[in-house]
PDB file of N, CA and C in Angstrom:
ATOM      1  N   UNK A   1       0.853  -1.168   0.000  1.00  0.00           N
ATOM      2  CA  UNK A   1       0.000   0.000   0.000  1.00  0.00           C
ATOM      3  C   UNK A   1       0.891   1.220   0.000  1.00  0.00           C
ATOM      4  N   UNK A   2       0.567   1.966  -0.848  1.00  0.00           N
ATOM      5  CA  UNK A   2       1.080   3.425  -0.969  1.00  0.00           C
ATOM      6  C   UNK A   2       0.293   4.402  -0.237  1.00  0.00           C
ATOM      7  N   UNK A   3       0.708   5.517   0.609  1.00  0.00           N
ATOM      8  CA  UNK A   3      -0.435   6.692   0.869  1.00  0.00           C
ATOM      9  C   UNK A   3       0.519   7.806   0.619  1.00  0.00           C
ATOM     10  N   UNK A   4      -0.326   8.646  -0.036  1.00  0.00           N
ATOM     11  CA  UNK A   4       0.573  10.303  -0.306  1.00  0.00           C
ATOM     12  C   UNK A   4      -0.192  11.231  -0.383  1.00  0.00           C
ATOM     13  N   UNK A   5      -0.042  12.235   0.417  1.00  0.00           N
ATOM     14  CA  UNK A   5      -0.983  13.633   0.340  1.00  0.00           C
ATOM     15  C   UNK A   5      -0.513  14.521   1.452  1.00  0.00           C
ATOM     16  N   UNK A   6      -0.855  15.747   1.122  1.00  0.00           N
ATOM     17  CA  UNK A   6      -0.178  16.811   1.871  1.00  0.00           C
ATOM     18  C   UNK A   6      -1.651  16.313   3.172  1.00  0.00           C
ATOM     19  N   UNK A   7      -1.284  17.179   4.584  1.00  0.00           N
ATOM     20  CA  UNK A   7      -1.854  17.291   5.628  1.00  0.00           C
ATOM     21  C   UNK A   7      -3.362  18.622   5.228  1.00  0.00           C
ATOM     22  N   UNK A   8      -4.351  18.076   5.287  1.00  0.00           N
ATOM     23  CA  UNK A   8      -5.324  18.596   4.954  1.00  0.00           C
ATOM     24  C   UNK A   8      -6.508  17.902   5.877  1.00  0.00           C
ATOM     25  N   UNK A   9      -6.980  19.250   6.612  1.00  0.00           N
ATOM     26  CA  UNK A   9      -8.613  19.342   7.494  1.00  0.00           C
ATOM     27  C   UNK A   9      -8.989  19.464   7.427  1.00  0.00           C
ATOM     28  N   UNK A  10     -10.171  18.593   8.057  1.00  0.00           N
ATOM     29  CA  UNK A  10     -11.454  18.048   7.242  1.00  0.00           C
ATOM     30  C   UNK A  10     -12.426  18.462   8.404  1.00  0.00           C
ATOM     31  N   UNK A  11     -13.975  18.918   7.960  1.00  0.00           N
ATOM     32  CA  UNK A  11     -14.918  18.734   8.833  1.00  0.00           C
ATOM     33  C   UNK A  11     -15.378  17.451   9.266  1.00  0.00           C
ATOM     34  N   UNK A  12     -15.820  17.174  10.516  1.00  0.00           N
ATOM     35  CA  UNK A  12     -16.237  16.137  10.533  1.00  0.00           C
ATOM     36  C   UNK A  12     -17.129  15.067   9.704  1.00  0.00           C
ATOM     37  N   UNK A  13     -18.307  15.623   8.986  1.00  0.00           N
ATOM     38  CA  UNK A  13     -18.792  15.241   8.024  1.00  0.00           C
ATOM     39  C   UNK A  13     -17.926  14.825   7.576  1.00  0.00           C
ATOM     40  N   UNK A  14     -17.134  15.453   6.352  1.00  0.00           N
ATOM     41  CA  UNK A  14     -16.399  14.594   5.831  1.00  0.00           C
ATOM     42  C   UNK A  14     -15.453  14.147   5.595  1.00  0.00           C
ATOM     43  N   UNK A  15     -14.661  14.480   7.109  1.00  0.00           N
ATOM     44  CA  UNK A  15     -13.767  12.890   7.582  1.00  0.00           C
ATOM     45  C   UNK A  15     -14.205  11.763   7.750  1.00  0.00           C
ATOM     46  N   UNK A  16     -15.549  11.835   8.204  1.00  0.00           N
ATOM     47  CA  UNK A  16     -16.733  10.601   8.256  1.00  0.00           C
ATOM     48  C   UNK A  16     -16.727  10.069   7.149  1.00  0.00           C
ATOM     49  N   UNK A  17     -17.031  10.743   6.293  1.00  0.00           N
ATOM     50  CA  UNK A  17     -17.687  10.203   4.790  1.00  0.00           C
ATOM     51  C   UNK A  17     -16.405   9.563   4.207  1.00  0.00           C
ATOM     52  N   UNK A  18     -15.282  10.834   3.965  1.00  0.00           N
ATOM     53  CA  UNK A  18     -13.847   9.963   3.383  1.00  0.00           C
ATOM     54  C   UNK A  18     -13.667   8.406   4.366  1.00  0.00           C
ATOM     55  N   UNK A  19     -13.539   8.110   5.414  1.00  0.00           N
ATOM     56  CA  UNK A  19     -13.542   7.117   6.132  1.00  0.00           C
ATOM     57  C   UNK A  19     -14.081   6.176   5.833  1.00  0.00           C
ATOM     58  N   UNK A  20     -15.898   6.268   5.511  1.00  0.00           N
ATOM     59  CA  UNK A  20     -16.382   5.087   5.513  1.00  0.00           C
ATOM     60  C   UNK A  20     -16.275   4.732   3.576  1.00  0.00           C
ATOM     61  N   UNK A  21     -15.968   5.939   2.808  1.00  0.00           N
ATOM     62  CA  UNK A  21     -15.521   5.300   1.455  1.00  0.00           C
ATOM     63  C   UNK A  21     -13.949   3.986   1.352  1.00  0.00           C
ATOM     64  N   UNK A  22     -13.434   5.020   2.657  1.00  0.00           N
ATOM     65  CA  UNK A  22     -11.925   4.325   2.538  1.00  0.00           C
ATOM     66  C   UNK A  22     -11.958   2.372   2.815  1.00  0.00           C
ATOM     67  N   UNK A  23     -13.099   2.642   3.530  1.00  0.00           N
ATOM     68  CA  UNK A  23     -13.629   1.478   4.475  1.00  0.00           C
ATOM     69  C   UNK A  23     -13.587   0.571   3.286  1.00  0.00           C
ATOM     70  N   UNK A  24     -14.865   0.899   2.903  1.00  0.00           N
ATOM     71  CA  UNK A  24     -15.539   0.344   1.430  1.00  0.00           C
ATOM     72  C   UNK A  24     -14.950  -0.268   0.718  1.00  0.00           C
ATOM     73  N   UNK A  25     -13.600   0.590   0.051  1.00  0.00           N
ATOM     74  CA  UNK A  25     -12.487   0.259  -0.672  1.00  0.00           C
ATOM     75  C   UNK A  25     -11.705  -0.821  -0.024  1.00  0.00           C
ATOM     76  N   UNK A  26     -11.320  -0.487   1.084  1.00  0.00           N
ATOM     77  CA  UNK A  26     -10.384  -1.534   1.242  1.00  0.00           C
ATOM     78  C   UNK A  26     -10.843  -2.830   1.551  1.00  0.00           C
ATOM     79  N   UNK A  27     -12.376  -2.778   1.810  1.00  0.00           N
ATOM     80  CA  UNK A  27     -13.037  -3.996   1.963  1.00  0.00           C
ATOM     81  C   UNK A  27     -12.984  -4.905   0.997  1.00  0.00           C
ATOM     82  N   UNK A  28     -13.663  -3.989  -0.006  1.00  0.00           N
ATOM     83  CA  UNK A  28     -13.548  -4.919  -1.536  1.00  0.00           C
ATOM     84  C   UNK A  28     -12.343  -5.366  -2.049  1.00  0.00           C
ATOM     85  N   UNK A  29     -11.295  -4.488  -2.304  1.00  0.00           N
ATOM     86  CA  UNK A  29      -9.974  -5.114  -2.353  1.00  0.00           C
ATOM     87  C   UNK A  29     -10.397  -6.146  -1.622  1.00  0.00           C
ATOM     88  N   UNK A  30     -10.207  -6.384  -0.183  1.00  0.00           N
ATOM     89  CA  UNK A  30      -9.651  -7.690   0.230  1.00  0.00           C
ATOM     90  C   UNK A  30     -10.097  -8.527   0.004  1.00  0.00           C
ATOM     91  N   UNK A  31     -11.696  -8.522  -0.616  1.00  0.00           N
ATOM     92  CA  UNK A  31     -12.264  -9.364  -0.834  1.00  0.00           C
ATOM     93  C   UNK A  31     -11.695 -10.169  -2.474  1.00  0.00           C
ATOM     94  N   UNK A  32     -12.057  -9.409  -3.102  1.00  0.00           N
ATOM     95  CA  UNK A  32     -12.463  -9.116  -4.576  1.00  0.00           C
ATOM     96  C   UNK A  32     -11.083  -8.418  -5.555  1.00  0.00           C
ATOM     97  N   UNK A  33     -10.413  -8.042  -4.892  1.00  0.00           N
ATOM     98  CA  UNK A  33      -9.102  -7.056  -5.888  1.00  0.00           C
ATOM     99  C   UNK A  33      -7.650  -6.945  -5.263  1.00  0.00           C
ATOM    100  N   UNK A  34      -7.015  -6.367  -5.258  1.00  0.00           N
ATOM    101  CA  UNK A  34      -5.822  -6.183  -5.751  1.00  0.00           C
ATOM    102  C   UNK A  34      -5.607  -6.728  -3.895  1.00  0.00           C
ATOM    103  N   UNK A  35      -6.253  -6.568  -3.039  1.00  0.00           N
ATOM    104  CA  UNK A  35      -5.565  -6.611  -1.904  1.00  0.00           C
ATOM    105  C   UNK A  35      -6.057  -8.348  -1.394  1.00  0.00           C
ATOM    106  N   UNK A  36      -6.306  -9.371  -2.444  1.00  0.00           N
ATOM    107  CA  UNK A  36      -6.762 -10.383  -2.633  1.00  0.00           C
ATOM    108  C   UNK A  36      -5.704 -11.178  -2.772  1.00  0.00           C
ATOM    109  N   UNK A  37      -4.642 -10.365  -3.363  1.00  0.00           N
ATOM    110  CA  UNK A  37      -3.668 -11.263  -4.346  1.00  0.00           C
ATOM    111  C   UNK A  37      -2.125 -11.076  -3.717  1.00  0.00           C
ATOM    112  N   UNK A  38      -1.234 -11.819  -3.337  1.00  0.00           N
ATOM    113  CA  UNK A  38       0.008 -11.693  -3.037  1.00  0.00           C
ATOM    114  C   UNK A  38       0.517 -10.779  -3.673  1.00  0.00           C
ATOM    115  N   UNK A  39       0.961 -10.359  -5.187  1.00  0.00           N
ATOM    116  CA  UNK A  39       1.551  -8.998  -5.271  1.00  0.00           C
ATOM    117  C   UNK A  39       0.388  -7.836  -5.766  1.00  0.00           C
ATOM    118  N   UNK A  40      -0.756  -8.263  -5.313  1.00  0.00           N
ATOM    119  CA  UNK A  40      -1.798  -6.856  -4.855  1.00  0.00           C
ATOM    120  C   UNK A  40      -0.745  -5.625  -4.617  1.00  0.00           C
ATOM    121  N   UNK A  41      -1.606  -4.190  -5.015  1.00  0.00           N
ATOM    122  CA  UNK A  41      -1.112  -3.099  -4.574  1.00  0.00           C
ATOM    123  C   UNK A  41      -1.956  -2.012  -4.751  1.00  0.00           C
ATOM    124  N   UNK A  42      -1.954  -1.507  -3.775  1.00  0.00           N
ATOM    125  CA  UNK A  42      -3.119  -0.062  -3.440  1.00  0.00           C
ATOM    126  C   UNK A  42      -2.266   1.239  -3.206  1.00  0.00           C
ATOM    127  N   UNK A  43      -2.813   2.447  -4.510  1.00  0.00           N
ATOM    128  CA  UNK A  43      -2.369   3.464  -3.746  1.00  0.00           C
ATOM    129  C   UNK A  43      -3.259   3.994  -4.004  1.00  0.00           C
ATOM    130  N   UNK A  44      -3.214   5.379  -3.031  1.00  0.00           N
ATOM    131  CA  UNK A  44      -4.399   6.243  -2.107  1.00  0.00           C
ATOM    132  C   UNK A  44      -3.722   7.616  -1.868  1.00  0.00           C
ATOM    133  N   UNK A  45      -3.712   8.702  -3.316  1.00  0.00           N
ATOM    134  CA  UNK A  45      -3.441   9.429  -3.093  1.00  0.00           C
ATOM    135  C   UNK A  45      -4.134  10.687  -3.094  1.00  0.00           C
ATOM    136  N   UNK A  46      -3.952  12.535  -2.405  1.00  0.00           N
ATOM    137  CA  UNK A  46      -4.754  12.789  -2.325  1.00  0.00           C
ATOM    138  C   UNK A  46      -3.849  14.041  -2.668  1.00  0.00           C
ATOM    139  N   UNK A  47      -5.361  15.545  -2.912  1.00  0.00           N
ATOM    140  CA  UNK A  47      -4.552  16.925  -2.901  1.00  0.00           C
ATOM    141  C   UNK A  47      -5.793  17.682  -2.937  1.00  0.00           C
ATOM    142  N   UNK A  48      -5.447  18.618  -2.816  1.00  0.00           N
ATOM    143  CA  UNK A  48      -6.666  20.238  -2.877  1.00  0.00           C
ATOM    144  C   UNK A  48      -6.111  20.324  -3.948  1.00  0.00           C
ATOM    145  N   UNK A  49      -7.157  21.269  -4.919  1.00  0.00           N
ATOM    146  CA  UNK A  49      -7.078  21.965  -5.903  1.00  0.00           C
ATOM    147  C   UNK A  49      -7.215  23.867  -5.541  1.00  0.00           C
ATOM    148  N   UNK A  50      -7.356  24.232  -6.508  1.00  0.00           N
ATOM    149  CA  UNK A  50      -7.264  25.771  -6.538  1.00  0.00           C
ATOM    150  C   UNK A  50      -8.407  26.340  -6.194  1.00  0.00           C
ATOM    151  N   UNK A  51      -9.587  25.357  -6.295  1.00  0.00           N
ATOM    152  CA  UNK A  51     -10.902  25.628  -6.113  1.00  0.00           C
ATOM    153  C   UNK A  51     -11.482  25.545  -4.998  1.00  0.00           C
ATOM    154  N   UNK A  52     -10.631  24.889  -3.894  1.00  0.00           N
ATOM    155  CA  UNK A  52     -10.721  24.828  -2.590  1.00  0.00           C
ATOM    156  C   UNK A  52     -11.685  23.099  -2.505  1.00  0.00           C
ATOM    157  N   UNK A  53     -11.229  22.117  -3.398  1.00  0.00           N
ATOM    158  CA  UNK A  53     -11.775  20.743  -3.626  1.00  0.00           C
ATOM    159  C   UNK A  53     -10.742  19.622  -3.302  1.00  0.00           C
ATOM    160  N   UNK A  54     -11.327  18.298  -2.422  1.00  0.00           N
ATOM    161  CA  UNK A  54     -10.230  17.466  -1.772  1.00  0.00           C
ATOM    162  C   UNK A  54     -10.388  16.397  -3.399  1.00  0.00           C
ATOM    163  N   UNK A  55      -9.212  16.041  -4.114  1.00  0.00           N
ATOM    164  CA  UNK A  55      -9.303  15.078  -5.035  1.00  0.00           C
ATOM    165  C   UNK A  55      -8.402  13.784  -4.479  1.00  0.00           C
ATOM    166  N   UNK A  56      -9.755  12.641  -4.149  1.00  0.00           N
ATOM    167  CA  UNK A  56      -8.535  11.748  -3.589  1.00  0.00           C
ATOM    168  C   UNK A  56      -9.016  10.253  -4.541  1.00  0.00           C
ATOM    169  N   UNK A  57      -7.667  10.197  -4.742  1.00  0.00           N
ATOM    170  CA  UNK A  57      -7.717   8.834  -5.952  1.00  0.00           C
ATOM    171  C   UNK A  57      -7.345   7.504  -5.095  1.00  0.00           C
ATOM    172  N   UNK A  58      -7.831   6.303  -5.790  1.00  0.00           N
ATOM    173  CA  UNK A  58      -7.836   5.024  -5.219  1.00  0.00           C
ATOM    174  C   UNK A  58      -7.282   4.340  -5.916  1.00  0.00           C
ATOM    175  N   UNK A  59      -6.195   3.775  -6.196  1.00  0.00           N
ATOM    176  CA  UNK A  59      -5.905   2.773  -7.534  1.00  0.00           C
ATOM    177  C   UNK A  59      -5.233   1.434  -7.216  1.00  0.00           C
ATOM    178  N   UNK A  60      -5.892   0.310  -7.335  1.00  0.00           N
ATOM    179  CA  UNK A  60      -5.775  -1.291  -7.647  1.00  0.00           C
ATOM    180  C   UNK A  60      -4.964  -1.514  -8.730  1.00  0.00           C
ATOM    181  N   UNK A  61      -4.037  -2.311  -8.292  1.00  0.00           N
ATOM    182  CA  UNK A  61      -2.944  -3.022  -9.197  1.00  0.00           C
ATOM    183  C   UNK A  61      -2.577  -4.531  -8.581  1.00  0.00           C
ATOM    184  N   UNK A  62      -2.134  -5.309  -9.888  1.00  0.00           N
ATOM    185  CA  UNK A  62      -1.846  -6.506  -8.943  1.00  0.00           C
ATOM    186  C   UNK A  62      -2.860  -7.661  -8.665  1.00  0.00           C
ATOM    187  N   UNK A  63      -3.869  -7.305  -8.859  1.00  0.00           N
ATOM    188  CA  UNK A  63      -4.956  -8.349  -8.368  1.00  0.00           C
ATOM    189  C   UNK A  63      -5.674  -9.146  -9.460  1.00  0.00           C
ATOM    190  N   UNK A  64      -6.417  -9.933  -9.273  1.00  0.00           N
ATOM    191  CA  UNK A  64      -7.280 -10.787  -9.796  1.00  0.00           C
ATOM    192  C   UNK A  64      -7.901  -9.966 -11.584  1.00  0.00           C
ATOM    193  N   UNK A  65      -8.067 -10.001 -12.643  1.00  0.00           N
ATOM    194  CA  UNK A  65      -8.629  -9.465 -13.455  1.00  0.00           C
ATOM    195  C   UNK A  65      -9.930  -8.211 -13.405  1.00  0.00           C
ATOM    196  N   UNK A  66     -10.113  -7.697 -13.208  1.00  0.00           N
ATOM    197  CA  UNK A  66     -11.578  -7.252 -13.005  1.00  0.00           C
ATOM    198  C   UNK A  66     -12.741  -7.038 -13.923  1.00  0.00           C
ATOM    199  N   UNK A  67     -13.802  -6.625 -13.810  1.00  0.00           N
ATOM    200  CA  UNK A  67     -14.884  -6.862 -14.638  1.00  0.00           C
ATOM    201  C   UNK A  67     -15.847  -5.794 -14.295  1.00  0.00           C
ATOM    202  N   UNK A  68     -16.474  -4.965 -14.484  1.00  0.00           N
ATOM    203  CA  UNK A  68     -17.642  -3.921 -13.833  1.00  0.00           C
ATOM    204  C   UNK A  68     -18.644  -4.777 -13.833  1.00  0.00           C
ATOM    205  N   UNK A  69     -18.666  -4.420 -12.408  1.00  0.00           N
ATOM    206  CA  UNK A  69     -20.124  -5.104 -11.990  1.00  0.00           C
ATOM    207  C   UNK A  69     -21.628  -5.255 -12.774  1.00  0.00           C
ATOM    208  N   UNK A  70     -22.545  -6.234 -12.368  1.00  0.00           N
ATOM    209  CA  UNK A  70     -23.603  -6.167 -12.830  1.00  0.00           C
ATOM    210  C   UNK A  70     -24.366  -5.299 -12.117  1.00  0.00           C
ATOM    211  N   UNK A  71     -24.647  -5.045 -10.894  1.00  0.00           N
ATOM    212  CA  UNK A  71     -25.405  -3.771 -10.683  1.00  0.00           C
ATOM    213  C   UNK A  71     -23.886  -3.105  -9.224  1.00  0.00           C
ATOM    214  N   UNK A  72     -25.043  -1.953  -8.840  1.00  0.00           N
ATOM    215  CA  UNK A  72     -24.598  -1.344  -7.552  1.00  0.00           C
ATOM    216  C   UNK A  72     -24.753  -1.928  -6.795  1.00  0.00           C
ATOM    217  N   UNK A  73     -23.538  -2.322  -6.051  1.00  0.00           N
ATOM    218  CA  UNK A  73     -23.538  -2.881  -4.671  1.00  0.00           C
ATOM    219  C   UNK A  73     -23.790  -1.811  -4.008  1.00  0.00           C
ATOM    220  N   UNK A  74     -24.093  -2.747  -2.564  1.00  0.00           N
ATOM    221  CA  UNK A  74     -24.298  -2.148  -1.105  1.00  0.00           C
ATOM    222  C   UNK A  74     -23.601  -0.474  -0.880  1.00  0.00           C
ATOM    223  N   UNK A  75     -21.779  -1.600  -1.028  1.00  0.00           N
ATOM    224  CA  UNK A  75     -21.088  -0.216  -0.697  1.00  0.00           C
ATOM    225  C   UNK A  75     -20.618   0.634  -1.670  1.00  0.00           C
ATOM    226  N   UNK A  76     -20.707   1.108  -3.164  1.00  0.00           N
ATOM    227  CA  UNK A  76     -21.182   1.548  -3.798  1.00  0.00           C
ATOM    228  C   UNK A  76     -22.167   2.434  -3.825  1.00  0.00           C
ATOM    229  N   UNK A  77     -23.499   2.467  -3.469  1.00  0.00           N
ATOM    230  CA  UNK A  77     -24.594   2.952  -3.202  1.00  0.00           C
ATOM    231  C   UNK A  77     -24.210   3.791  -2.090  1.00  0.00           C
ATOM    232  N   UNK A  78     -23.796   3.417  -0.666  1.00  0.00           N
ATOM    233  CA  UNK A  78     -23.492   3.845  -0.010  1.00  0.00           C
ATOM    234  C   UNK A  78     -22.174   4.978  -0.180  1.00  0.00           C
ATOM    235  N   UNK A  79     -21.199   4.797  -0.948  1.00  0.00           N
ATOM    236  CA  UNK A  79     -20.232   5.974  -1.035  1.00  0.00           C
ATOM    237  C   UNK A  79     -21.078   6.666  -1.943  1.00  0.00           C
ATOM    238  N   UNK A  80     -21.781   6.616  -2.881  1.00  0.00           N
ATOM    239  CA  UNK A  80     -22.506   7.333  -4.148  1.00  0.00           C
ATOM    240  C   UNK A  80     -23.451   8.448  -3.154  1.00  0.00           C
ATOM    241  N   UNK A  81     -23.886   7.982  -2.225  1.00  0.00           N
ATOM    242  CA  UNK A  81     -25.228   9.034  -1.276  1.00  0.00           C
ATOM    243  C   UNK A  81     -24.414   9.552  -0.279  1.00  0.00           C
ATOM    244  N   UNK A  82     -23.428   9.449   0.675  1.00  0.00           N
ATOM    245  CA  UNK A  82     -22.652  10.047   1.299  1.00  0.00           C
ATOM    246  C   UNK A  82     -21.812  11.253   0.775  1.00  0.00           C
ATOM    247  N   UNK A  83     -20.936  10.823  -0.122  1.00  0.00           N
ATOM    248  CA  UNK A  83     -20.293  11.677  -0.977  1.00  0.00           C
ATOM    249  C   UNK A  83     -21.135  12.910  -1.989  1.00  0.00           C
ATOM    250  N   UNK A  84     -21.725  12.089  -2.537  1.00  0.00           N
ATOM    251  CA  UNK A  84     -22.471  12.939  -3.489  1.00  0.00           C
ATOM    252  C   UNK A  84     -24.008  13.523  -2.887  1.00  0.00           C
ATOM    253  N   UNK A  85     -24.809  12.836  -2.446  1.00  0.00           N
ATOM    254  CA  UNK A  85     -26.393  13.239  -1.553  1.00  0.00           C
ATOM    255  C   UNK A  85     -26.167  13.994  -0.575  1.00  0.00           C
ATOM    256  N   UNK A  86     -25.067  13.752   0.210  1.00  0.00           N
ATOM    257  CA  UNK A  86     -24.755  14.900   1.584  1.00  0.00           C
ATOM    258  C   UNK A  86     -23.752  15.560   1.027  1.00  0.00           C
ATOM    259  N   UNK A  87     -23.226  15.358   0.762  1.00  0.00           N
ATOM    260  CA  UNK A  87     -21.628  16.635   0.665  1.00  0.00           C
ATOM    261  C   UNK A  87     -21.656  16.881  -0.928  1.00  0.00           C
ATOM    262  N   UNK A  88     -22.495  16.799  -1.922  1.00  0.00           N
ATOM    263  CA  UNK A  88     -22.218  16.850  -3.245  1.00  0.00           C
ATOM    264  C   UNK A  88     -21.258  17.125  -4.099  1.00  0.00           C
ATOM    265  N   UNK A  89     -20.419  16.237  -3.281  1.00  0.00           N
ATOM    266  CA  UNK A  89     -18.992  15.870  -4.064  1.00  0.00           C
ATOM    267  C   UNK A  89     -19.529  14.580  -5.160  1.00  0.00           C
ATOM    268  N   UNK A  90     -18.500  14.314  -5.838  1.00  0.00           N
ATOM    269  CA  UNK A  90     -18.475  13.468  -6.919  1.00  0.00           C
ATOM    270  C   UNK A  90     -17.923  11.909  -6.659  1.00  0.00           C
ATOM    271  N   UNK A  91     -18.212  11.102  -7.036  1.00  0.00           N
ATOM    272  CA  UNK A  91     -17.402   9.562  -6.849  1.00  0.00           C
ATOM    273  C   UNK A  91     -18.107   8.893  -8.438  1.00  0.00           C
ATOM    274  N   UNK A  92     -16.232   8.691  -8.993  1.00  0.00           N
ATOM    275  CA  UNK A  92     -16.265   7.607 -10.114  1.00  0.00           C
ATOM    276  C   UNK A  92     -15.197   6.616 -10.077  1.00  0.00           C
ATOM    277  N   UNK A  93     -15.880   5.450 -10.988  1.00  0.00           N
ATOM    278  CA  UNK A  93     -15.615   4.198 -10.683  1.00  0.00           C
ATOM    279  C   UNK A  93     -15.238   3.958 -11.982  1.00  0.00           C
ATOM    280  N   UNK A  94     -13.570   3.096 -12.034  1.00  0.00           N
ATOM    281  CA  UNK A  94     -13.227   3.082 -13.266  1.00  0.00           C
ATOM    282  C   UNK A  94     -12.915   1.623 -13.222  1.00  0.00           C
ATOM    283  N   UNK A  95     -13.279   0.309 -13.523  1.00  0.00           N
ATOM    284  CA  UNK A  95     -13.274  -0.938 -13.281  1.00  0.00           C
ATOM    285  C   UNK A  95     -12.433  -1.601 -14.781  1.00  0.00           C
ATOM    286  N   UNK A  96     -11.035  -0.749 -14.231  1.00  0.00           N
ATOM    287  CA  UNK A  96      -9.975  -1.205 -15.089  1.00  0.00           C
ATOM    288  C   UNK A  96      -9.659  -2.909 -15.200  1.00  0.00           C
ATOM    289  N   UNK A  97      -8.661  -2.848 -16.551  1.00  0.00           N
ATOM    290  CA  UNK A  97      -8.678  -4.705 -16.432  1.00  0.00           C
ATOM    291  C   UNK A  97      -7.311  -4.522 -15.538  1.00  0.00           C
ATOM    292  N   UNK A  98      -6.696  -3.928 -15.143  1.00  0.00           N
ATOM    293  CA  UNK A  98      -5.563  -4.312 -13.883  1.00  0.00           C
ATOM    294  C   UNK A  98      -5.766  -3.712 -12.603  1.00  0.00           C
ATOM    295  N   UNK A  99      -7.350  -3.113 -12.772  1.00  0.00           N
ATOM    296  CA  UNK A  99      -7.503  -2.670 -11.377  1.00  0.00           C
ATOM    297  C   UNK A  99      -8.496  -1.276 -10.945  1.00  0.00           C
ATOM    298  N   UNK A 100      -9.537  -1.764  -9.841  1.00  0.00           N
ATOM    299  CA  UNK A 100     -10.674  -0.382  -9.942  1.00  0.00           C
ATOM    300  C   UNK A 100      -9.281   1.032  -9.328  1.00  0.00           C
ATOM    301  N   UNK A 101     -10.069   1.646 -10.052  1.00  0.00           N
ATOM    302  CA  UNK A 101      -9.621   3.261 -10.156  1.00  0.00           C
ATOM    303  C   UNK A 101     -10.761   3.578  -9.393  1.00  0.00           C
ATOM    304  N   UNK A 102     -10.610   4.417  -8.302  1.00  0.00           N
ATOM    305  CA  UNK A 102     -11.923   5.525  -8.159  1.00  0.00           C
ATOM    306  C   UNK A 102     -11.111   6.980  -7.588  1.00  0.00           C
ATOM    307  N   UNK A 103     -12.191   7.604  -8.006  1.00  0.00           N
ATOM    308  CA  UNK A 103     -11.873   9.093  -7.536  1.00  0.00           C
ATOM    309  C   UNK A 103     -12.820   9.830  -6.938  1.00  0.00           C
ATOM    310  N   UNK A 104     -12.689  10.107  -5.900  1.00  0.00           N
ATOM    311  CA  UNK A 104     -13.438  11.331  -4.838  1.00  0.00           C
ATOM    312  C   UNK A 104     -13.369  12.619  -5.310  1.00  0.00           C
ATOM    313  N   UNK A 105     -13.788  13.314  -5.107  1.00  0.00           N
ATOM    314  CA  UNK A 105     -14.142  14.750  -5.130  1.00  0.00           C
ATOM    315  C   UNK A 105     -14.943  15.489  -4.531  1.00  0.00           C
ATOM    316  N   UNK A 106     -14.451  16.616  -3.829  1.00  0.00           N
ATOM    317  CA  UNK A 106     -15.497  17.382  -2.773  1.00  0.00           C
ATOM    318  C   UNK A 106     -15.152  18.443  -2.390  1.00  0.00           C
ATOM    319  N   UNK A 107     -15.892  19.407  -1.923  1.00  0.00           N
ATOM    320  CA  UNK A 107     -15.718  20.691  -1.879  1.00  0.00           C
ATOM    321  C   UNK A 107     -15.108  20.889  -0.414  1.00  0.00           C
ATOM    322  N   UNK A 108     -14.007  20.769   0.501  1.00  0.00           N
ATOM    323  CA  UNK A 108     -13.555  21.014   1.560  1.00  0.00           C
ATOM    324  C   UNK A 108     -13.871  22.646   1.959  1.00  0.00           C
ATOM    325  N   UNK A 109     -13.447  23.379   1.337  1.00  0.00           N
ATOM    326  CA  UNK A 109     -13.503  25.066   1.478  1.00  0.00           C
ATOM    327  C   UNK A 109     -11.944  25.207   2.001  1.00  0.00           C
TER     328      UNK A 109
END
């Protein structure tokens, strides 16, 4: 696992919300992706923009093939309404063949 990002504070909201996406992620990896597989690899990097927005990327390498799902899972649904329904930040899902990509986005101030 890789982590890189400058030191950046968060409201509670959404340290909450980044948390339980982070959750999510690393769940599925372990289940399902890159953190499944002996040379699995996760990095989790993050930054503000100019706009005063947290962009934090997720990227799977290493693991099992992948495939985009047939529907929305649980936790899926759940980062999609947290992120985006309360804090109307953005979350996309890129269900690469060496590994899901996702990216956060949200308005910190």
């Amino acid at each position: 696992m890789r982590i890189d990002g400058p030191t950046i504070m968060l409201e509670p909201h959404a340290a909450q919300a980044i948390a339980i996406s982070l959750h999510e992620l690393a769940t599925n990896a372990a289940k399902y992706g890159a953190l499944s597989a002996a040379a699995g690899h996760v990095e989790v990097a993050w930054s503000r923009t100019a706009e005063g927005r947290l962009s934090l990327r997720w990227i799977e390498s290493g693991g099992p093939p992948v495939t985009p799902p047939m529907h929305r899972g649980f936790g899926t649904r759940i980062m999609e309404n947290i992120i985006g329904g309360q804090l109307g930040g953005e979350v996309r899902f890129d269900w690469r063949d060496e590994g899901l990509a996702c990216e956060i986005a949200l308005l910190i101030a």
